[in-house]
Protein backbone atom coordinates (compact mmCIF):
# COMPACT_ATOMS: atom_id res chain seq x y z
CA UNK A 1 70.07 -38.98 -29.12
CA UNK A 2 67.46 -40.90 -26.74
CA UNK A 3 64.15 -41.60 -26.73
CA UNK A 4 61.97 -41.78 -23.72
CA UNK A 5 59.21 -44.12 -24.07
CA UNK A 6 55.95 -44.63 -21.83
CA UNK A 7 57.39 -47.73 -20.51
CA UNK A 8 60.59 -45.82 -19.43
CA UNK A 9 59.30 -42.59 -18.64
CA UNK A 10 60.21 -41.14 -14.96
CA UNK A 11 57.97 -42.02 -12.83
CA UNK A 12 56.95 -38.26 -11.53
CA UNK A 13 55.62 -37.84 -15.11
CA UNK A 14 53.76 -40.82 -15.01
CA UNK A 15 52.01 -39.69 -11.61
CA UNK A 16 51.40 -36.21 -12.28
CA UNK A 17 48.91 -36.92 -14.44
CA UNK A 18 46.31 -38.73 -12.45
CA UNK A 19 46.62 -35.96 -9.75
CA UNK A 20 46.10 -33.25 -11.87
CA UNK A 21 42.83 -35.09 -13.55
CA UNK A 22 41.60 -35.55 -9.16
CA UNK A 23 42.50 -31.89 -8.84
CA UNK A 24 40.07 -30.91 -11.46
CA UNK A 25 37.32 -33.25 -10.74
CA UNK A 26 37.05 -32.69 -6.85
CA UNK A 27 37.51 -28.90 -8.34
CA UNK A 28 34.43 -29.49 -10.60
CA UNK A 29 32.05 -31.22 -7.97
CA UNK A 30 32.86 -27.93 -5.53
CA UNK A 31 31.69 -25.63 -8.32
CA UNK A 32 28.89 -28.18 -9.02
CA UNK A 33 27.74 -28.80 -5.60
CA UNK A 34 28.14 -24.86 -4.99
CA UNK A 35 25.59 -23.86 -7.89
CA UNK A 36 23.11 -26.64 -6.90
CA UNK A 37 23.10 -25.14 -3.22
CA UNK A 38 22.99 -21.59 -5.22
CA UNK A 39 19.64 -23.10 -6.88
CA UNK A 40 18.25 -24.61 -3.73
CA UNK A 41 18.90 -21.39 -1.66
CA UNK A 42 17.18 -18.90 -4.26
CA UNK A 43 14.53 -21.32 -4.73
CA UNK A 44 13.68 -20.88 -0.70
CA UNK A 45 14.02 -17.69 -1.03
CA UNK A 46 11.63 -17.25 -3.70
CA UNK A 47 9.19 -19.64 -1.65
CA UNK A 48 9.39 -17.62 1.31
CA UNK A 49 9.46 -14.07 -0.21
CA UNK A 50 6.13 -15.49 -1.96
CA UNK A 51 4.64 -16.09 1.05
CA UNK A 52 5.56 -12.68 2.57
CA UNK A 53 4.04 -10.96 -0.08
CA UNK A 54 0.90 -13.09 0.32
CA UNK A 55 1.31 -11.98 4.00
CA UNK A 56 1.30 -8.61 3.03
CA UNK A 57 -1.21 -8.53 0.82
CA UNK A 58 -3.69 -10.06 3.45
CA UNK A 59 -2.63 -7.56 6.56
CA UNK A 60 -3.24 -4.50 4.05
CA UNK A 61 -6.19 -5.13 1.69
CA UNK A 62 -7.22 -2.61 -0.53
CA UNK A 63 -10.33 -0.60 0.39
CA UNK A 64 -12.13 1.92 -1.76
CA UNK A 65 -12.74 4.98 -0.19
CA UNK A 66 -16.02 6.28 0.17
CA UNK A 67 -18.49 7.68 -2.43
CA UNK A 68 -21.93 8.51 -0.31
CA UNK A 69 -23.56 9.13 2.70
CA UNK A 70 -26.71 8.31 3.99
CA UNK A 71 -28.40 11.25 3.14
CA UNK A 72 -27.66 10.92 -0.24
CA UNK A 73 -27.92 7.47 -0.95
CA UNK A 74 -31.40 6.49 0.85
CA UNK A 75 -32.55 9.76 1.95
CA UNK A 76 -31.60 9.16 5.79
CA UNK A 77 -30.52 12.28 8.12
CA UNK A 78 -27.03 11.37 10.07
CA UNK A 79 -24.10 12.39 12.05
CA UNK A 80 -20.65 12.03 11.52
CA UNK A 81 -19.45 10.62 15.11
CA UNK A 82 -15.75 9.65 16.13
CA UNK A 83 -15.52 7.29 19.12
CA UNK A 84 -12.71 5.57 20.67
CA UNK A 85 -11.69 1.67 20.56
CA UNK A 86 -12.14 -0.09 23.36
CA UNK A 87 -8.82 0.69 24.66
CA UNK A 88 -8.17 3.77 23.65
CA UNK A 89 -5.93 2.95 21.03
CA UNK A 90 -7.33 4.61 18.33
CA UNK A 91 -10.24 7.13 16.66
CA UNK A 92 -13.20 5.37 14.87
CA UNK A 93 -15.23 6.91 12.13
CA UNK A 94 -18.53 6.38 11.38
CA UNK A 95 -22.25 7.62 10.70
CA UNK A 96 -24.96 7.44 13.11
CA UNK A 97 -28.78 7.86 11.82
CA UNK A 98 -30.90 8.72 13.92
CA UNK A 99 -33.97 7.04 14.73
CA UNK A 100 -37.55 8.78 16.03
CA UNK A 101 -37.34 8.11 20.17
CA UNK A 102 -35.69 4.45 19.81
CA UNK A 103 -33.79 3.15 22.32
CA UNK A 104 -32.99 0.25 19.81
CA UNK A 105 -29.58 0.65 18.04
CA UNK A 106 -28.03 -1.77 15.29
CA UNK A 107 -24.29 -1.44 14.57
CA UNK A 108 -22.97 -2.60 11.59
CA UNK A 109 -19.95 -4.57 11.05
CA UNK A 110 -18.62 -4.46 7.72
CA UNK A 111 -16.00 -7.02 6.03
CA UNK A 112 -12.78 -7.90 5.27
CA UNK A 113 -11.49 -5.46 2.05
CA UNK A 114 -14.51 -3.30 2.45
CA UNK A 115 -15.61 0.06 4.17
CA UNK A 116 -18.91 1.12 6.38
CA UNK A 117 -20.38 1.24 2.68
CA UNK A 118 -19.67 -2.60 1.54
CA UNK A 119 -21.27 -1.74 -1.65
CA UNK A 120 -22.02 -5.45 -2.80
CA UNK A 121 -23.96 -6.67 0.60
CA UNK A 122 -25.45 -3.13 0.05
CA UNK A 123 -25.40 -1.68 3.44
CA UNK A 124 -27.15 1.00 2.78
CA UNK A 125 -30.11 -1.42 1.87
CA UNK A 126 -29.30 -2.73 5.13
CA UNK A 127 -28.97 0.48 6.98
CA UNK A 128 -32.35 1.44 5.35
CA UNK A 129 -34.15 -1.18 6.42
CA UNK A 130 -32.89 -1.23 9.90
CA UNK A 131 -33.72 3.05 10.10
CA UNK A 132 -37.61 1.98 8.65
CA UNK A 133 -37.76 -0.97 11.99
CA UNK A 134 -37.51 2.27 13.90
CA UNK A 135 -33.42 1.15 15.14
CA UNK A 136 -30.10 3.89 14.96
CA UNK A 137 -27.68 2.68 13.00
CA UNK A 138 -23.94 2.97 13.57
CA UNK A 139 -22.11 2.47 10.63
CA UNK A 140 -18.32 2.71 11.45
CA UNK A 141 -14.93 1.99 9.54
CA UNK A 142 -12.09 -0.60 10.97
CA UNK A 143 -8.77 0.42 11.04
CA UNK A 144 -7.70 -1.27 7.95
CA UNK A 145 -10.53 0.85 6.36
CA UNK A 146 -9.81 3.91 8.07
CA UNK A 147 -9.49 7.08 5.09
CA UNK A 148 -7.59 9.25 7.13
CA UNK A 149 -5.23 6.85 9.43
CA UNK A 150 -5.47 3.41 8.17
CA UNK A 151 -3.56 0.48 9.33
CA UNK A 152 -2.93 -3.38 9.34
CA UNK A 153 -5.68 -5.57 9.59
CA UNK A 154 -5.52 -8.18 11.90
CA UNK A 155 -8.50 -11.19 11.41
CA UNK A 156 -10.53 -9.30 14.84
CA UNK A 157 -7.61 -9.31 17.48
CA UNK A 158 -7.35 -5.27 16.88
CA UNK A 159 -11.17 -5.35 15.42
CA UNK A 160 -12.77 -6.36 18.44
CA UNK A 161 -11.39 -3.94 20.12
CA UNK A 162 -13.04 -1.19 17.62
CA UNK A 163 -16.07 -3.34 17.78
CA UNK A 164 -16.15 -2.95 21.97
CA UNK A 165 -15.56 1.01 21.37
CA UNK A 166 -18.41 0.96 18.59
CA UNK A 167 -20.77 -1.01 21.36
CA UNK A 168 -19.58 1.17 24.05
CA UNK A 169 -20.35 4.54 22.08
CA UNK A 170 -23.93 3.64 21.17
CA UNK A 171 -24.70 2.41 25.16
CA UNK A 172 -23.57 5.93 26.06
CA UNK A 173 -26.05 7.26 23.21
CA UNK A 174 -29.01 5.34 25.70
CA UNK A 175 -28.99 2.40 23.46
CA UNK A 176 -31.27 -0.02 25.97
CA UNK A 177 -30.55 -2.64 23.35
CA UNK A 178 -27.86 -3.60 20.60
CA UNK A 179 -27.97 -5.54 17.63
CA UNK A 180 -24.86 -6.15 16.22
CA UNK A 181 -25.19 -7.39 12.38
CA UNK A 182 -22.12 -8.86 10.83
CA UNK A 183 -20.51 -9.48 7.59
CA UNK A 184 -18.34 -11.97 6.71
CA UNK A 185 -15.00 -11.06 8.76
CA UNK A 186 -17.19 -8.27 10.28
CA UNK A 187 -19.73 -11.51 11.74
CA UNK A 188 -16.34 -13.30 13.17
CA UNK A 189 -15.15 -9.99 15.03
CA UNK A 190 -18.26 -9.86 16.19
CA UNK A 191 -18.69 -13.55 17.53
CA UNK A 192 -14.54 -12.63 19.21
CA UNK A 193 -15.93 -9.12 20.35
CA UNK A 194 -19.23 -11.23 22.06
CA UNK A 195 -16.71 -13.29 24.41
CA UNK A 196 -15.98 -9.88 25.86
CA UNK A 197 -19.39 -7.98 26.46
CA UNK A 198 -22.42 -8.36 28.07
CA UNK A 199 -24.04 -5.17 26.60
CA UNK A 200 -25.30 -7.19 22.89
CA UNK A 201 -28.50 -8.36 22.90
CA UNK A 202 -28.53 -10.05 19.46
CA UNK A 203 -26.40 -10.70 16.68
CA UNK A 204 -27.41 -11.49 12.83
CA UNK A 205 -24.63 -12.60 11.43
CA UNK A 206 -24.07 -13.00 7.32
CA UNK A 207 -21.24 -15.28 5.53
CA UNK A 208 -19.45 -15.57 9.21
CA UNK A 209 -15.69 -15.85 8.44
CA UNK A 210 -13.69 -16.54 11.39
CA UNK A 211 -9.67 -16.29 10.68
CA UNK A 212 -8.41 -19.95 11.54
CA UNK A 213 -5.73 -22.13 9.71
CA UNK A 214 -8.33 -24.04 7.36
CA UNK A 215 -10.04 -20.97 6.29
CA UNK A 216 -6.72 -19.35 5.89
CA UNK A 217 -5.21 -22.25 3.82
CA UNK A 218 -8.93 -22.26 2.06
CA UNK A 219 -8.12 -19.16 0.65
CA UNK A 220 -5.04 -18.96 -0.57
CA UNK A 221 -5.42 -22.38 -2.39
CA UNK A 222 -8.27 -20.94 -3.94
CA UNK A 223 -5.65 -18.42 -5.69
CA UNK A 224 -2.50 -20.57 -5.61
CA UNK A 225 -1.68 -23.84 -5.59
CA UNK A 226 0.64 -24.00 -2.87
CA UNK A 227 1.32 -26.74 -0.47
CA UNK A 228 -0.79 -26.57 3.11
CA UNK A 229 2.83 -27.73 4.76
CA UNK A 230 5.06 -25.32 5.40
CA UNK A 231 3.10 -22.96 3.88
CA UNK A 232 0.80 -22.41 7.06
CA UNK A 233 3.75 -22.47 9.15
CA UNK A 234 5.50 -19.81 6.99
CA UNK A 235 2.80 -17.56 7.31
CA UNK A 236 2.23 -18.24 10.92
CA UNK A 237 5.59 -16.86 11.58
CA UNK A 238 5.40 -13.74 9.55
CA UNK A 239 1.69 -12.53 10.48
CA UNK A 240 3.73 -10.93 13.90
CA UNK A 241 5.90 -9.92 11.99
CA UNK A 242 3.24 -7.72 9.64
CA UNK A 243 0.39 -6.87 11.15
CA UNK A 244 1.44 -7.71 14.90
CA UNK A 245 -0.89 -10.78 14.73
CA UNK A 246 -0.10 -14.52 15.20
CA UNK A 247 -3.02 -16.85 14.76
CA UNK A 248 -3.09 -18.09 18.29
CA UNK A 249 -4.19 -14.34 18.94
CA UNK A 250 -7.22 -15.04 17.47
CA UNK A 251 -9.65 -17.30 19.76
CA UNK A 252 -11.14 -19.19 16.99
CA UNK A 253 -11.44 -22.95 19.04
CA UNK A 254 -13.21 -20.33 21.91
CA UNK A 255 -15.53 -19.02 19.31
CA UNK A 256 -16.48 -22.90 17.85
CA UNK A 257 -17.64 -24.23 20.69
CA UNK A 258 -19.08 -20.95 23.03
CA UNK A 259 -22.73 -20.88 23.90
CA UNK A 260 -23.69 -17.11 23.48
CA UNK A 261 -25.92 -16.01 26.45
CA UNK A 262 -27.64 -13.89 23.35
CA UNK A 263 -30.22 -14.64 20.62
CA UNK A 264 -27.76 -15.21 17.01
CA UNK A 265 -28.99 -15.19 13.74
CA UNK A 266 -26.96 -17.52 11.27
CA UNK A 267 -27.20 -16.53 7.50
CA UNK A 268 -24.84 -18.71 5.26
CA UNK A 269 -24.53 -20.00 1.57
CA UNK A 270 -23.38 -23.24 0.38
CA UNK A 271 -21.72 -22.09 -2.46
CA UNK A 272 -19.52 -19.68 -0.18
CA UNK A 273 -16.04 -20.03 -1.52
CA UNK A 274 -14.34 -17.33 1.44
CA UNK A 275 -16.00 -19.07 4.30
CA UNK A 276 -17.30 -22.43 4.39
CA UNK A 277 -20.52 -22.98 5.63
CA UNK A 278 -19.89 -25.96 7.97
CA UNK A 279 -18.13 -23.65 10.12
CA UNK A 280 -21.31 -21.79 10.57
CA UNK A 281 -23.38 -24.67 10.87
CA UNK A 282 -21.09 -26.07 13.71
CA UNK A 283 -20.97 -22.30 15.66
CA UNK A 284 -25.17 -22.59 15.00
CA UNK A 285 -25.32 -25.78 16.34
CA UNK A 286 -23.82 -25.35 19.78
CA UNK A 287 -25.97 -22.32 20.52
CA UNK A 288 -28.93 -23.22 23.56
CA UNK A 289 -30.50 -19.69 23.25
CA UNK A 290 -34.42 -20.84 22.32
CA UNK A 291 -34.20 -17.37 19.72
CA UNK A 292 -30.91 -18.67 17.77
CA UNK A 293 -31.82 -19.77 14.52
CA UNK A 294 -29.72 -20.36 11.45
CA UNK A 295 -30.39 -19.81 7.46
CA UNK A 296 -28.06 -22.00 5.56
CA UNK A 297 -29.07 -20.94 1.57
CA UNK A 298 -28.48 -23.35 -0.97
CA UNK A 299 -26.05 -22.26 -4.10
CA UNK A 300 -25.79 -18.80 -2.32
CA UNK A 301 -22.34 -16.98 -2.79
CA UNK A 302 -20.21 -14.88 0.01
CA UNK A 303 -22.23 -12.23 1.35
CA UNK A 304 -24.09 -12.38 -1.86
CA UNK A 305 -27.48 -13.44 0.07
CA UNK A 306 -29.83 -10.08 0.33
CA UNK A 307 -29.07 -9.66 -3.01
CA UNK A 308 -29.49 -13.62 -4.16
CA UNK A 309 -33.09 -13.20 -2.03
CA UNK A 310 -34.01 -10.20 -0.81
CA UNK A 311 -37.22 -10.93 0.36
CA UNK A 312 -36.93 -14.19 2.01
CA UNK A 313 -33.55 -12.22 4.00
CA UNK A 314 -35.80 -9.50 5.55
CA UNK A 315 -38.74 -11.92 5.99
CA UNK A 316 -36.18 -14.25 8.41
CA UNK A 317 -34.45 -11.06 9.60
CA UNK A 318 -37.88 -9.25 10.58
CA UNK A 319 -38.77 -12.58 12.15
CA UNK A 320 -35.69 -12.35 14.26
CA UNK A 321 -35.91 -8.73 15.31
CA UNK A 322 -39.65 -9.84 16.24
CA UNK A 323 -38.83 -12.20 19.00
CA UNK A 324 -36.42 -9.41 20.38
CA UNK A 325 -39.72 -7.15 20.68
CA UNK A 326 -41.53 -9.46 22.08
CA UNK A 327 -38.77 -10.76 24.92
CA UNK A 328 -38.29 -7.37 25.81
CA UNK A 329 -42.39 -6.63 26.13
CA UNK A 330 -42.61 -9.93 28.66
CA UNK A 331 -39.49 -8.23 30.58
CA UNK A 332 -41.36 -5.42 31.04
CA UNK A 333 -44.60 -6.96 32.47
């Protein structure tokens, strides 16, 4: 009987094995490089499906529905009116009070997650006041409020066009002049909606927020950490696809730098965490009307100012609504 040793074994044998162990290890980086891309790939997805429901969460915010009226909260007679937008997309809601033989009416634009009510400016403080200066009042619901039909909301594109229809349906009432008086992303729709008309005589405008990239990416950071780049650019892309909106919709660069033909009241806080005051300032600063005026508080929170100092607000806003009167007396003579 023989004996093979290493040193004469056939030389197939002595091959085999180094092709087998290459087999295995090109085998082992394809399953290796497989479940890293497996990683990578679900991380994205994660990233991105993040960002959709961010998305999401911003085109449909949740609004509480309504729990007064005028009547009942401040002791104000009213009517339940439905107008059309602008372009007769769709049926507005509001309440219109009434003044005694004014031909002055002040519509009020409400904010971004709230209804005609927007319990914490109050508005029906604001409403109040406004009825006592002898003005109507429209108060109205946006589409994304809306409690019978509501839908996406869209950072003005869509609101200015229920702003215009709000506008339009007090002119037909004989309003001879309009105040508009914003909120937060109620002030910005109203700034987009003021490129459009001619038929505003004023605004007052509280906590302006005007949807733009750096308020946008403001925002979010100020609930999650997440990096500016891509995450603008991710959200850019699916805004169309949720709400029908891309940001270049929105004429925020227009709005920056117009000079309203009309009077504006600015009324901003330096602690506002939704909408940073310098944006205000700069809007403020570019308007030539000799009525503008701006109110930046200091250490006052988003749309927190009535409340923060009532009387100082009406003093400036009375003050305002004064130099309307007495423009419109010297038109008359």
């Amino acid at each position: 009987m023989s004996m093979v040793t290493g040193r004469n074994a056939p030389l197939s044998q002595v091959n085999d094995a180094p092709a087998e162990l290459s087999t295995g290890l090109v085998r082992f980086k394809h399953i290796l490089l497989a479940l890293i891309l497996s990683v990578v790939f679900f991380l994205i997805f994660c990233f991105i499906a993040l960002h959709a429901y961010i998305a999401w969460v911003l085109s449909n915010p949740t609004v509480a529905p309504l729990y007064s009226n005028p009547k009942l909260a401040k002791e104000m007679d009213y009517e339940s009116v439905t107008f059309h937008s602008i372009d007769g997309k769709r049926n507005m809601n509001g309440w219109y009070i009434p003044a005694d033989h004014s031909d002055k009416t002040i519509v009020l634009s409400h904010g971004y997650g709230a209804n005609r009510e927007e319990t914490w400016v109050p508005m029906y403080d604001i409403a109040h006041y406004a009825h006592s200066m002898n003005y109507n009042v429209l108060m109205f619901d946006y589409g994304f409020a809306s409690q019978t039909s509501k839908e996406a909301a869209t950072g003005g594109k869509e609101e200015k066009r229920q702003l215009l229809g709000a506008i339009e349906h007090v002119k037909h009432r004989g309003a001879k002049q309009i105040v508009v008086w914003g909120f937060s992303m109620g002030a910005g729709t109203a700034l987009q909606a003021g490129l459009e008309t001619k038929d505003v005589d004023a605004m007052i405008l509280d906590s302006t927020f005007l949807l733009e990239p750096d308020t946008l990416y403001h925002n979010i950071h100020n609930q999650i950490d997440l990096p500016r780049h891509p995450s603008l650019e991710i959200l850019e892309l699916l805004f169309p696809v949720l709400n029908g909106t891309s940001l270049d919709q929105i004429p925020y660069n227009e709005v920056k730098k117009h000079d309203y033909p009309f009077p504006i009241l600015f009324i901003h806080g330096t602690r506002d965490d939704k909408a940073p005051y310098p944006i205000a300032e700069k809007i403020a600063a570019n308007q030539t009307h000799e009525d503008s005026d701006s109110w930046i508080v200091k250490d006052a929170h988003h749309e927190l100012i009535f409340r923060e100092h009532p009387k100082e607000y009406l003093r400036r806003v009375s003050t305002f609504l004064g130099k309307l009167e007495g423009r419109e007396g010297l038109q008359a003579q």
